[in-house]
Each structure stands twice: as structure tokens, then as C-alpha cells.
Protein backbone atom coordinates (compact mmCIF):
# COMPACT_ATOMS: atom_id res chain seq x y z
CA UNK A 1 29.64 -5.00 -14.04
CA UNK A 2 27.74 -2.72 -11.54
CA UNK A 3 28.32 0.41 -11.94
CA UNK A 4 27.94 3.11 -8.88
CA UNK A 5 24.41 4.85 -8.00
CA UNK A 6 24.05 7.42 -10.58
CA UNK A 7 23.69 10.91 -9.06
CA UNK A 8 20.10 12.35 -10.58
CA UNK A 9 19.59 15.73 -10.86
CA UNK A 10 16.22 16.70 -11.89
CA UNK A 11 17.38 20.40 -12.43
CA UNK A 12 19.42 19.31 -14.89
CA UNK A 13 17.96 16.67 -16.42
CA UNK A 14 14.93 18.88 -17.07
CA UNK A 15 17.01 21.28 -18.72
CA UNK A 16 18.51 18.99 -20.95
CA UNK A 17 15.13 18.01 -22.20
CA UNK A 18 13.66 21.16 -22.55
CA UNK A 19 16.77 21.70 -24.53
CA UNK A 20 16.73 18.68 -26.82
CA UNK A 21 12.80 18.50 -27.46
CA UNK A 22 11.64 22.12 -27.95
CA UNK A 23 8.09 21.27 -28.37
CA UNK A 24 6.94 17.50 -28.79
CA UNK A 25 7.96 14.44 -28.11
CA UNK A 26 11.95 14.32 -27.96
CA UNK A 27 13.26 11.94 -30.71
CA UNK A 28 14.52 9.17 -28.36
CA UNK A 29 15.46 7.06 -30.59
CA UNK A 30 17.99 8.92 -32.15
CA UNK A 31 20.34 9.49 -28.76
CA UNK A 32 22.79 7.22 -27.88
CA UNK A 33 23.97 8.34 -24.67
CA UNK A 34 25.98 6.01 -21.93
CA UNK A 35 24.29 3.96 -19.38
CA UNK A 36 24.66 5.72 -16.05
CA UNK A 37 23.24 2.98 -14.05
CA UNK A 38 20.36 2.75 -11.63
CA UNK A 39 18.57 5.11 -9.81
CA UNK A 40 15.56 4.90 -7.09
CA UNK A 41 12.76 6.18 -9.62
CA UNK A 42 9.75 3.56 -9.75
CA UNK A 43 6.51 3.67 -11.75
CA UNK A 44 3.43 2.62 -9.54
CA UNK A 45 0.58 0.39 -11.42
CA UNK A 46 -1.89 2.52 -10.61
CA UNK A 47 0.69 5.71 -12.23
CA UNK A 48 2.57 6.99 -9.25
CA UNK A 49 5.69 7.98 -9.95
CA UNK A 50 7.91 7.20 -6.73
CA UNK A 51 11.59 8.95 -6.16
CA UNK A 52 13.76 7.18 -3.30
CA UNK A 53 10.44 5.95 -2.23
CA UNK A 54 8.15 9.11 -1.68
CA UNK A 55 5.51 10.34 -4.53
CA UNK A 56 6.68 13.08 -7.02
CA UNK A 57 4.18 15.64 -6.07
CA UNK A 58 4.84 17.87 -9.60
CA UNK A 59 2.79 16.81 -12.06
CA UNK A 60 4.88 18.92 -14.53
CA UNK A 61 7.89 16.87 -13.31
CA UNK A 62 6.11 13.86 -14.27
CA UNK A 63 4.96 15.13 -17.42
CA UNK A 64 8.33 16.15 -18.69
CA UNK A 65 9.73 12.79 -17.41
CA UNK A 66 7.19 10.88 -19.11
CA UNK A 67 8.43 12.18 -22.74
CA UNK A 68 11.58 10.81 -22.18
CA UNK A 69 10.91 6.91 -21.06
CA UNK A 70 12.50 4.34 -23.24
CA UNK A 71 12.07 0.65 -23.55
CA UNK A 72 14.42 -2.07 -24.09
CA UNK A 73 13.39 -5.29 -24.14
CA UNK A 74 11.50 -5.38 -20.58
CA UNK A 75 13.68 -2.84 -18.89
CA UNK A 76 12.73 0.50 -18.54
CA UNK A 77 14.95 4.17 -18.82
CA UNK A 78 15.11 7.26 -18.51
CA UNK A 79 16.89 8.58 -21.49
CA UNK A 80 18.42 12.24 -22.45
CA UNK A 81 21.03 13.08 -25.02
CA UNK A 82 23.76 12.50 -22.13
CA UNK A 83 22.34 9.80 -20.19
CA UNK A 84 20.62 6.79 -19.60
CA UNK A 85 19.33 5.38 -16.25
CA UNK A 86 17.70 2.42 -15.37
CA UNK A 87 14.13 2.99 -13.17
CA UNK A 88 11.50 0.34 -11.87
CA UNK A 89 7.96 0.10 -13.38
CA UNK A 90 5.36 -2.40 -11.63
CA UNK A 91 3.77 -3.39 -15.05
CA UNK A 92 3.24 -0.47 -18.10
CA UNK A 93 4.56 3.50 -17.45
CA UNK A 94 1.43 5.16 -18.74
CA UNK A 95 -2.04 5.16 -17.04
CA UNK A 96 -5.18 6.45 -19.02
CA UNK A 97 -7.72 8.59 -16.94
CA UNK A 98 -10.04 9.38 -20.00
CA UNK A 99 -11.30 8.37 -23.37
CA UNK A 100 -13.53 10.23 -25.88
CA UNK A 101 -15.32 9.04 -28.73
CA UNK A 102 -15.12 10.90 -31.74
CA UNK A 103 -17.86 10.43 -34.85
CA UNK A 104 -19.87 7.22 -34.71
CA UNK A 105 -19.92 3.88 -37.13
CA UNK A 106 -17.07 3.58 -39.58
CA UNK A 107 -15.93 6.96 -38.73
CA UNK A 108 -15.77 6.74 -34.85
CA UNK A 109 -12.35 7.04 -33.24
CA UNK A 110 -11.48 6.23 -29.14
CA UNK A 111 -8.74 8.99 -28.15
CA UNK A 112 -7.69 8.25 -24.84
CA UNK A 113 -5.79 10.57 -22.59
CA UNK A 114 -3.12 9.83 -19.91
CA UNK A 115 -2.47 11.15 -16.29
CA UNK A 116 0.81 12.89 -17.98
CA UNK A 117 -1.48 13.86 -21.16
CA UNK A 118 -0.26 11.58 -24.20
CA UNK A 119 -3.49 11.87 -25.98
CA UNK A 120 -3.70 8.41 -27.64
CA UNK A 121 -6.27 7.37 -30.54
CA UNK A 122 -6.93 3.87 -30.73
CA UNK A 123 -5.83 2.46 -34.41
CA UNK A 124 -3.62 -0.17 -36.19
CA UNK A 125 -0.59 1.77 -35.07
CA UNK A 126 -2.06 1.78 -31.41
CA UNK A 127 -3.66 -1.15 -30.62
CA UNK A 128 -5.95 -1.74 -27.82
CA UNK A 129 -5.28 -5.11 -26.21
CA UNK A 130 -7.23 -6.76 -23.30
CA UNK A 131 -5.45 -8.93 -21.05
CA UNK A 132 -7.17 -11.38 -18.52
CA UNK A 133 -5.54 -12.92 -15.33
CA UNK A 134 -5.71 -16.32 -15.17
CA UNK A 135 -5.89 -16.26 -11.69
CA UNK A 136 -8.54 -13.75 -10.68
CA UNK A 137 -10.09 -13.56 -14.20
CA UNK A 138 -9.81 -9.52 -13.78
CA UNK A 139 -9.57 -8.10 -17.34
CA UNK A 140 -6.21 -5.60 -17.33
CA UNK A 141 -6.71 -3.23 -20.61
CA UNK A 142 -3.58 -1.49 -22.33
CA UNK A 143 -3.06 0.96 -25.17
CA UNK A 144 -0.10 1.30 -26.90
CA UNK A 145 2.27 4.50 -26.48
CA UNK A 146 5.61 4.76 -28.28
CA UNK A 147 8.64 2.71 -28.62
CA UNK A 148 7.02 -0.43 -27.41
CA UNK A 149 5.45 1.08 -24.49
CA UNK A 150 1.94 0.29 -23.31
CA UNK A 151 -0.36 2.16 -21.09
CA UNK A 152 -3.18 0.75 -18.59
CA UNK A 153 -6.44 2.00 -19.23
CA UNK A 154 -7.80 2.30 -15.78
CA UNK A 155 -11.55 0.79 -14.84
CA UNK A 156 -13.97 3.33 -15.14
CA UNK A 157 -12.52 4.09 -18.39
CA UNK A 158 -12.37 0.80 -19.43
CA UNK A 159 -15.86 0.68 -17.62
CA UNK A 160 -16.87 3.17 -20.56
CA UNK A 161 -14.98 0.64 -23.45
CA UNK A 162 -17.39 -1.79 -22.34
CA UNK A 163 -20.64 0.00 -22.78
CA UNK A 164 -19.39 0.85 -26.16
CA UNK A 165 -18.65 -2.58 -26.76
CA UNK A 166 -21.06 -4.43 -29.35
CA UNK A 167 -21.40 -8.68 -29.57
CA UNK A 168 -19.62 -9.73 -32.74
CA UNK A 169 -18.30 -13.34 -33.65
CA UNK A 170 -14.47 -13.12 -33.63
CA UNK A 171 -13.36 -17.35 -35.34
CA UNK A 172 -16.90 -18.67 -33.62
CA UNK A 173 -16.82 -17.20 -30.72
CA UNK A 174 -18.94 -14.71 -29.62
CA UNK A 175 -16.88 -11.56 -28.30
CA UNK A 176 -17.85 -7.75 -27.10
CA UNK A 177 -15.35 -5.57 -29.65
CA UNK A 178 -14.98 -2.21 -30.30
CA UNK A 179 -14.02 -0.43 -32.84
CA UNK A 180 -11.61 2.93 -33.82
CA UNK A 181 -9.96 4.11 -37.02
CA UNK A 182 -11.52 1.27 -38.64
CA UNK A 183 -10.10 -1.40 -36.55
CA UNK A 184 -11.58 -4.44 -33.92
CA UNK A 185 -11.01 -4.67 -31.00
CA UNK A 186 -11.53 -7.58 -28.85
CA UNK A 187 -12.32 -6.92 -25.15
CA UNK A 188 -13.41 -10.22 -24.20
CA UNK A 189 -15.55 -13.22 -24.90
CA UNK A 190 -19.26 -12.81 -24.03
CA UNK A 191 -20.31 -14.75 -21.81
């Protein structure tokens, strides 16, 4: 059954975050609220965040927006302790615009940080994953987020990854890997 276009008020909706969060992350996955429907909200590959078609020129907005996405299966909400409405995103909701490498050998950690300012550290928990088109053979780099949700690191970042990157043999193959909190990561085979 479709339901009619949810009105969106981002007044309101802001409030009821604010409200329901205090500081932090709001705990998402402990609200239950109604499906609402649909509304024109879409999430950009490259990180734009589009209402009824034209950029959302508050980053703030964004931000606040961005603590409340939720993932179910491959669809995509916006979720609040009254609501739940459905929005578009191209491919992953976060985009990383930095990384920063913290100590060095076993001790180094990657903590990347997003256009809405997650601040992400690579590890078991958060994997790094490389993923290469089989068409153009572009590499497409994601980080994990929260509740199933992935980010896209973008290229000059993952640019950086790669310089970092040392030749190890991953099951025979030689690969370039990096590594954070301990873990390997594999960003590709060396060719």
C-alpha cells in the first residue's frame, strides 16, 4: 500500500532530535516509530544531500540529519522517535574528506573523518573494504559507519591509503594492504 507524500518539516524534525539525542549519536535502534512514507530527500555519491531536487546549503542541517540515517536491508531512512521516512541514496550516505594516521607499526591507527564529521578509525569493528568495477576497473573504497552503513572514502584520500599501502602476500597473491588497530587491509592486488 502507498501511503501519501509525507509532509517534512525540518523545524521539527530537528527539534525532535535535538530532543532525543542530547549529545551523541541518537540510539536509533531503540525507536520504533511508524513509517510515514517517502519524501524527496536524496544522498548524492559524491555527498550532496538533495531536498525536492536543490542542494541543502546548511551544513549543520546535514550534520544533524546524518545522525539519524538508518538502514534496512538496502533501503535507506530517516528515523526519529515519531517517524520514519524513506529517502534516496546513489550508493553509501557518508563521504570521507580526510584521514590521519595515528602512531606507526603495530600501533598505527587510520581515523578518517566525514563531510558531516563521523570521525571513523579503521578496525575489526570498522572495516575498510575496497571495491573494484568490473567495468572500468576504478577502485571505489568504503569504511564502515553504524548500523550497516558504509561511507566512500573519496580519491585523494584514498590517494593517501595508497601511499601508505605496503606489498604483502594475501593466499599467494601479492596485494598493497594497510593496516589499523592491528588489522589488514586489502586495497588491491599489485600489479
Amino acid at each position: 500500500m502507498k501511503l501519501d507524500k509525507p509532509t517534512f518539516d525540518f523545524t521539527q524534525v530537528s527539534r525532535q532530535i535535538d530532543e532525543a539525542s542530547g549529545k551523541g549519536h541518537p540510539p536509533l535502534d531503540k525507536w520504533n516509530p511508524e513509517f510515514c512514507g517517502d519524501i524527496n530527500l536524496r544522498i548524492k555519491r559524491d555527498g550532496t544531500w538533495l531536498y525536492e531536487g536543490t542542494p541543502i546549503g546548511r551544513a549543520s542541517m546535514v550534520k544533524l540529519f546524518s545522525t539519524v540515517l538508518w538502514k534496512e536491508g538496502d533501503a535507506y531512512f530517516l528515523k526519529t522517535p515519531v517517524e520514519k521516512v524513506g529517502i534516496q541514496v546513489d550508493d553509501v550516505p557518508f563521504h570521507f574528506i580526510h584521514m590521519e594516521v595515528c602512531g606507526s607499526g603495530d600501533d598505527q591507527v587510520l581515523l578518517f573523518t566525514s563531510q558531516t564529521g563521523d570521525r571513523i578509525e579503521a578496525s575489526k569493528q570498522f572495516p575498510l573494504r575496497v571495491e573494484t568495477s568490473t567495468e572500468s576497473g576504478e577502485p571505489s573504497p568504503y569504511l564502515a559507519v553504524r548500523y550497516g552503513m558504509e561511507g566512500l572514502i573519496n580519491r585523494t584520500v584514498f590517494y593517501e591509503l595508497v601511499s601508505l599501502a605496503q606489498e604483502e602476500e594475501v593466499n599467494g597473491i601479492s596485494c598493497l594492504v594497510v593496516h589499523s588497530h592491528g588489522e589488514r587491509f586489502i586495497l588491491g592486488q599489485n600489479e
